[in-house]
C-alpha atoms as a PDB file:
ATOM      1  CA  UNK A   1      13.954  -8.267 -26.170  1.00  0.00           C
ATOM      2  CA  UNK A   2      15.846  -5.223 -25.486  1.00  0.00           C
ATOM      3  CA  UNK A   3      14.060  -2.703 -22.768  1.00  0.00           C
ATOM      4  CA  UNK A   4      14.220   1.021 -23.602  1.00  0.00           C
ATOM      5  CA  UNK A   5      15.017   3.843 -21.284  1.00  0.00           C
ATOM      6  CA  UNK A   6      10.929   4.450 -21.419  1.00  0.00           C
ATOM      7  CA  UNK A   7      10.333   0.733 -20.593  1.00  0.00           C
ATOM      8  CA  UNK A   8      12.621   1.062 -17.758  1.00  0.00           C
ATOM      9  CA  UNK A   9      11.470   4.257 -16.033  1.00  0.00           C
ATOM     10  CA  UNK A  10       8.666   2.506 -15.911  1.00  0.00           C
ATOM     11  CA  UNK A  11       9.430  -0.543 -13.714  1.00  0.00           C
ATOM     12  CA  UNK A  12      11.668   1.748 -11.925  1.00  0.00           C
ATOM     13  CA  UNK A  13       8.775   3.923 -10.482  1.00  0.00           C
ATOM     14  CA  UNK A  14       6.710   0.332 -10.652  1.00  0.00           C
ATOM     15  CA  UNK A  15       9.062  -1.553  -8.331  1.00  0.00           C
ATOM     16  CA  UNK A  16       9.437   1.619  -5.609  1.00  0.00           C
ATOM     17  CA  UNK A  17       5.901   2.054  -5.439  1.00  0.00           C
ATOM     18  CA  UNK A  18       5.734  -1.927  -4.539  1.00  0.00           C
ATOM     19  CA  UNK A  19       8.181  -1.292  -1.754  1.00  0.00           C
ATOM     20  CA  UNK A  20       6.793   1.654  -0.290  1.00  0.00           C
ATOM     21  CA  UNK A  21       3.219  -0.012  -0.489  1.00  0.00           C
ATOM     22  CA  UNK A  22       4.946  -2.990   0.590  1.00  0.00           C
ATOM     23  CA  UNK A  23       6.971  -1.634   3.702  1.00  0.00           C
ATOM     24  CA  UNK A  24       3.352   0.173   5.268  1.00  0.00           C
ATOM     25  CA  UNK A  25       1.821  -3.557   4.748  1.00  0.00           C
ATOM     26  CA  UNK A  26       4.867  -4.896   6.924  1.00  0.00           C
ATOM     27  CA  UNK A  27       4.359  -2.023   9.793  1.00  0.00           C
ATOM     28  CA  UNK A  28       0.693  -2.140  10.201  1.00  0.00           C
ATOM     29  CA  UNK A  29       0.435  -6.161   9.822  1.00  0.00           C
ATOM     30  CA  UNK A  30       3.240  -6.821  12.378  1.00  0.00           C
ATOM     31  CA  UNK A  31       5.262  -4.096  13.933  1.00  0.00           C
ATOM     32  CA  UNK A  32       2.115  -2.462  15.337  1.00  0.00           C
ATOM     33  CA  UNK A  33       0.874  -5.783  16.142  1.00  0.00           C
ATOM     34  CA  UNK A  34       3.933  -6.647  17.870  1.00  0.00           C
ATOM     35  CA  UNK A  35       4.147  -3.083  19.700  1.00  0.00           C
ATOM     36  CA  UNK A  36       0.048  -3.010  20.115  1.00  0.00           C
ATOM     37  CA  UNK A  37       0.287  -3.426  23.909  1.00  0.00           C
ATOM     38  CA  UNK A  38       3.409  -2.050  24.924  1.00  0.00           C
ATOM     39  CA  UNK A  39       3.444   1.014  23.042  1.00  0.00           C
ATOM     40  CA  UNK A  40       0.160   1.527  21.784  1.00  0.00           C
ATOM     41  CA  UNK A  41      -2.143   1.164  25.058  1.00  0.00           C
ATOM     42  CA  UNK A  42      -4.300   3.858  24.695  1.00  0.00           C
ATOM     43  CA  UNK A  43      -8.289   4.116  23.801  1.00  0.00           C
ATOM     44  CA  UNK A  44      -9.086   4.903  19.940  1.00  0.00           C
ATOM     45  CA  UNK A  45     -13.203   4.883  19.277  1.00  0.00           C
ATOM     46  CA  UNK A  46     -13.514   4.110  22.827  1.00  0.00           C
ATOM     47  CA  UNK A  47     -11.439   0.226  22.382  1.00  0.00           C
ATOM     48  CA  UNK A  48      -8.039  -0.189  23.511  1.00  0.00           C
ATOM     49  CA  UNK A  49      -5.881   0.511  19.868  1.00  0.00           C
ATOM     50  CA  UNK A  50      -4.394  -2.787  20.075  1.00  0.00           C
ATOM     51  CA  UNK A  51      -7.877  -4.352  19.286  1.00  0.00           C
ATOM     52  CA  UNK A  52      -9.417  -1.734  16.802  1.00  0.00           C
ATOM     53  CA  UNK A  53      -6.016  -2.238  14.778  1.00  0.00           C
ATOM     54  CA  UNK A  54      -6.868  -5.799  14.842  1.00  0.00           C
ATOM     55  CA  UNK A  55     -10.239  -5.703  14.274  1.00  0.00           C
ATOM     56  CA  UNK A  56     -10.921  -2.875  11.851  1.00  0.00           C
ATOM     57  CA  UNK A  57      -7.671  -0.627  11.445  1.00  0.00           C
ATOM     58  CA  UNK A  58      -5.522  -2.370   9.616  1.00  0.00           C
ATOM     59  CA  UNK A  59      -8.447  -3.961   7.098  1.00  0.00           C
ATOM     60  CA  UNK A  60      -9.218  -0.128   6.269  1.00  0.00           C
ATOM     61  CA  UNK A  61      -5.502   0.564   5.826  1.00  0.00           C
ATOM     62  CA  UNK A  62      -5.374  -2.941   3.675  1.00  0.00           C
ATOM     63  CA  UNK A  63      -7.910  -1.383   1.528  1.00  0.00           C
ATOM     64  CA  UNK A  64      -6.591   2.069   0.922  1.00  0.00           C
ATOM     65  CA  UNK A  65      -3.281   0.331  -0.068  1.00  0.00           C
ATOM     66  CA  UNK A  66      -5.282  -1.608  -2.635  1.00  0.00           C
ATOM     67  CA  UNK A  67      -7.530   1.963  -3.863  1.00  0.00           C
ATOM     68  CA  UNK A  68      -4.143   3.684  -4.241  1.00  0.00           C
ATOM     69  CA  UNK A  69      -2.058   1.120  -5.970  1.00  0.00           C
ATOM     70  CA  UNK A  70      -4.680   0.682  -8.845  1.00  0.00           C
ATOM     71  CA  UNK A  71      -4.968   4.522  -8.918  1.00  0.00           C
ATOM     72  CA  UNK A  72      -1.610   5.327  -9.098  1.00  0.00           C
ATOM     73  CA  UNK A  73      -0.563   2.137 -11.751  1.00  0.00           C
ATOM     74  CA  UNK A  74      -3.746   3.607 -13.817  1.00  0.00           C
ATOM     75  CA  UNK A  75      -2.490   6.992 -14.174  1.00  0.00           C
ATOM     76  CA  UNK A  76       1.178   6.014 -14.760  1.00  0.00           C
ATOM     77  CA  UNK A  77      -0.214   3.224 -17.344  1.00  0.00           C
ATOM     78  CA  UNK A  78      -2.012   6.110 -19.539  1.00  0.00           C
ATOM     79  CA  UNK A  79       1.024   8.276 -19.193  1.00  0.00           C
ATOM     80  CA  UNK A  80       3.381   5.504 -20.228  1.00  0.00           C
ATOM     81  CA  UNK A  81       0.867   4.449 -22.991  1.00  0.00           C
ATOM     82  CA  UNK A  82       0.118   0.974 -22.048  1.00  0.00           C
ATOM     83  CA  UNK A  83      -3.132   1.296 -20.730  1.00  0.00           C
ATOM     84  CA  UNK A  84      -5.439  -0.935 -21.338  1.00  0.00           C
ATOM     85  CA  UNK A  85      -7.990  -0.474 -24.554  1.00  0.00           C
ATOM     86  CA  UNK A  86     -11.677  -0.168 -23.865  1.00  0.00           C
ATOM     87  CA  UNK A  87     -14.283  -1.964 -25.612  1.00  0.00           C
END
């Protein structure tokens, strides 16, 4: 099957939103893990940051990459017309 020039603007700006999504994943999961005590030894909510990253930070961030990847892949579905049909 032969992709069209709509088809493939569409995994175009599919794929780069992966990657960007993908590359804040990487840096909150281990490069501020990995620099959590060196660089990052200050007190956030009254915990040293290293722990509330742990802990709670990066589960919220985790989340908000989730909410804005099915957001953003909603509204590009519609305007790309192959959104799913309703019941």
């Amino acid at each position: 099957m032969q992709l069209t020039d709509k088809h493939r603007e569409y995994w175009s700006k599919n794929l780069r939103l992966t990657a960007v999504l993908l590359a804040i994943w990487f840096v909150v999961t281990f490069v501020v893990g990995y620099l959590a005590r060196d660089v990052f030894s200050f007190n956030f909510f009254g915990w040293p940051f290293a722990f509330w990253m742990g802990a709670q930070g990066s589960l919220v961030i985790y989340v908000a990459i989730i909410w804005y990847y099915a957001r953003t892949m909603n509204k590009m579905d519609q305007e790309y017309g192959v959104a799913e049909v309703e019941e």
